[in-house]
Protein backbone atom coordinates (compact mmCIF):
# COMPACT_ATOMS: atom_id res chain seq x y z
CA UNK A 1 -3.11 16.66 3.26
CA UNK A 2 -4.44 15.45 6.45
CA UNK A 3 -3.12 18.32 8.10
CA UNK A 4 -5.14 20.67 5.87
CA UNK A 5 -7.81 18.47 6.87
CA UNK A 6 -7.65 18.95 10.36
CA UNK A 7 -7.06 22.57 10.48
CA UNK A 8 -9.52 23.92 7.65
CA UNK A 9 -12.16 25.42 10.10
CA UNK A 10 -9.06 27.46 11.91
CA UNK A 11 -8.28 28.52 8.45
CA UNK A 12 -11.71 29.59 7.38
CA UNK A 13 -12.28 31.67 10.94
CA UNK A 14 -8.95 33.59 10.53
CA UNK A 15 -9.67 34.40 6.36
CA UNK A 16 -13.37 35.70 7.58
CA UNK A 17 -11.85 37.88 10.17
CA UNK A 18 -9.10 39.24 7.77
CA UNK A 19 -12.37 39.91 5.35
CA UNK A 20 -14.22 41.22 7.92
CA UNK A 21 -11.60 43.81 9.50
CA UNK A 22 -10.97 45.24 5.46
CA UNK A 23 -14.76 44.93 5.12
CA UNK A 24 -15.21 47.23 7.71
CA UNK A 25 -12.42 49.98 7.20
CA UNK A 26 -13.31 50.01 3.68
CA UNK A 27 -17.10 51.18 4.53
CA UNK A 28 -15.99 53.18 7.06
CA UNK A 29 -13.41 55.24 4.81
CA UNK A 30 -16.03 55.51 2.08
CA UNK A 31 -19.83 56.10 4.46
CA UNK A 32 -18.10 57.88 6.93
CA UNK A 33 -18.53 61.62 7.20
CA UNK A 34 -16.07 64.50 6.30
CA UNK A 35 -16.21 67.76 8.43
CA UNK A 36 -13.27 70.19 8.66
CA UNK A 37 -12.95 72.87 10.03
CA UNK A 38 -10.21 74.94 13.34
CA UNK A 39 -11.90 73.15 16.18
CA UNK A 40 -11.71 69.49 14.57
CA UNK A 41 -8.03 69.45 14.49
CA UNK A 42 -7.35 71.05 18.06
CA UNK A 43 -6.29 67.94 20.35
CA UNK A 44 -8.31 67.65 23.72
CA UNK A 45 -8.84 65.58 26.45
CA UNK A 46 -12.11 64.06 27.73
CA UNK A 47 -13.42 67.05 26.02
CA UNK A 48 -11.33 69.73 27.60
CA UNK A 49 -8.96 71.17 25.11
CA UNK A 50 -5.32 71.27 26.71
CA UNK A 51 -3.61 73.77 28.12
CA UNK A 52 0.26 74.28 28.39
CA UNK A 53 3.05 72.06 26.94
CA UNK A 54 2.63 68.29 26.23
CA UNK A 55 6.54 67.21 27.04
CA UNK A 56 5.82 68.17 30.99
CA UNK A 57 8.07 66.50 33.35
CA UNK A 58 6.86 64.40 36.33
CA UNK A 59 8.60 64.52 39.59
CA UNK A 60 10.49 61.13 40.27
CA UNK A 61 7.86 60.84 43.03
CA UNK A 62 4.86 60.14 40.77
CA UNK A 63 6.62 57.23 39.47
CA UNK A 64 7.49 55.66 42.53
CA UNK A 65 3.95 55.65 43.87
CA UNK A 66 2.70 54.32 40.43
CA UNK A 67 4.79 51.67 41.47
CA UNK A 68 4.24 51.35 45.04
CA UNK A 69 0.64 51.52 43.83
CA UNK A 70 0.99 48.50 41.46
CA UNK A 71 2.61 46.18 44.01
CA UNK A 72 0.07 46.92 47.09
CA UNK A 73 -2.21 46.57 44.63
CA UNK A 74 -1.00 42.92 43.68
CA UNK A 75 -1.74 42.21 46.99
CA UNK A 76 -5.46 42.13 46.40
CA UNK A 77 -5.35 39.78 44.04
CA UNK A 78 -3.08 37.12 45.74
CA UNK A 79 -5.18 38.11 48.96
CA UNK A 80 -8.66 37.36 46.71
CA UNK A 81 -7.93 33.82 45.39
CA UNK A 82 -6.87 33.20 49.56
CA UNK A 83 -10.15 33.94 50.21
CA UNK A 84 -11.65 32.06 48.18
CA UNK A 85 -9.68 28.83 49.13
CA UNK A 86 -9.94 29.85 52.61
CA UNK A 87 -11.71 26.43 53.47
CA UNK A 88 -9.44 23.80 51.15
CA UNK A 89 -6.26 25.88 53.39
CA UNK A 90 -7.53 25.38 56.65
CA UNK A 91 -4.71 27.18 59.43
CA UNK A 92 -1.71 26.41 57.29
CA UNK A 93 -3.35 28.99 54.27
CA UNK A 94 -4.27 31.43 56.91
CA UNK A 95 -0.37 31.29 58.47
CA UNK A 96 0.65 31.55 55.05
CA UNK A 97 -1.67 34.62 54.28
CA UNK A 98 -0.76 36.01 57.55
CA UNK A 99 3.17 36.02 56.76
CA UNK A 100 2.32 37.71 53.34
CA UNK A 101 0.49 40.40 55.02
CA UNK A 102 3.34 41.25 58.01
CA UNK A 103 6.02 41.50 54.82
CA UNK A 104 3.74 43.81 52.85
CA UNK A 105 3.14 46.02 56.28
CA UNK A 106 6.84 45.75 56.76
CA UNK A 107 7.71 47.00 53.37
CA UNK A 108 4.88 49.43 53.79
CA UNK A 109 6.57 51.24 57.10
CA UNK A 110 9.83 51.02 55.51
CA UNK A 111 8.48 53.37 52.38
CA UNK A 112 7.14 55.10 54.97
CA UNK A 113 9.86 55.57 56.70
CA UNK A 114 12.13 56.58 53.78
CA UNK A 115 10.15 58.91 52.54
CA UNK A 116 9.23 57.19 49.16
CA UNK A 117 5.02 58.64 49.73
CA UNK A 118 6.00 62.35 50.93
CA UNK A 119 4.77 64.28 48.78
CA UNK A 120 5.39 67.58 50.19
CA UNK A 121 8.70 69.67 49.57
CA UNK A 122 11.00 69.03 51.99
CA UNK A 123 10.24 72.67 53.66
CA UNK A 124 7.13 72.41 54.35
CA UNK A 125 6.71 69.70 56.40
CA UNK A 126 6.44 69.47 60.05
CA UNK A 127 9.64 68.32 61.89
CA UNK A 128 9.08 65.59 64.76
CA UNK A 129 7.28 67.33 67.55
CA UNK A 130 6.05 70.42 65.71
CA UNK A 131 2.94 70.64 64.06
């Protein structure tokens, strides 16, 4: 019983939610408005109604940037809370932030170098010393 005790106001919050979320469907489904018609049930985009086939394929390549994208991007974040420690780390944060920086330019020139952000077909670009 204590338990029940303790806990009531937890209780209470998650039965007013649960009344609130039906409350609100409910009135929606019977205030809301009711329009039919061809252009209603046409899917679009931001307002532009699409064009072509919805099962297009993406080149490997998109992916792999999205990724490459993500993990740079990570970088920021780790590179953020650095800077705002940057005093409470003295040189031994800023060797530490240094390091993380050289492997991230190092992994950066190897995608570079492998190809993984070419996004050109492989005819059209320039070989070394052409171009």
């Amino acid at each position: 019983m204590a338990v029940v005790a303790d806990y009531w106001a937890t209780g209470f919050f998650i039965l007013a939610v649960l009344v609130l979320c039906v409350l609100m469907i409910g009135l929606s489904a019977l205030l809301g408005g009711r329009s039919t018609g061809r252009s209603k049930s046409l899917p679009f985009e931001s307002g532009v109604i699409g064009a072509g086939n919805a099962r297009q394929r993406f080149s490997v390549k998109f992916y792999l940037v999205a990724m490459l994208f993500v993990i740079f991007d990570l970088e920021a974040v780790f590179l953020f809370a650095w800077a705002v420690s940057v005093r409470e780390v003295s040189w031994a944060g800023f060797a530490g932030a240094a390091v993380f920086i050289v492997i991230l330019l190092a992994g950066l020139v190897y995608d570079s170098r492998v190809g993984a952000l070419d996004w050109a077909p492989p005819g059209s670009r320039p070989r070394d010393g052409q171009g």
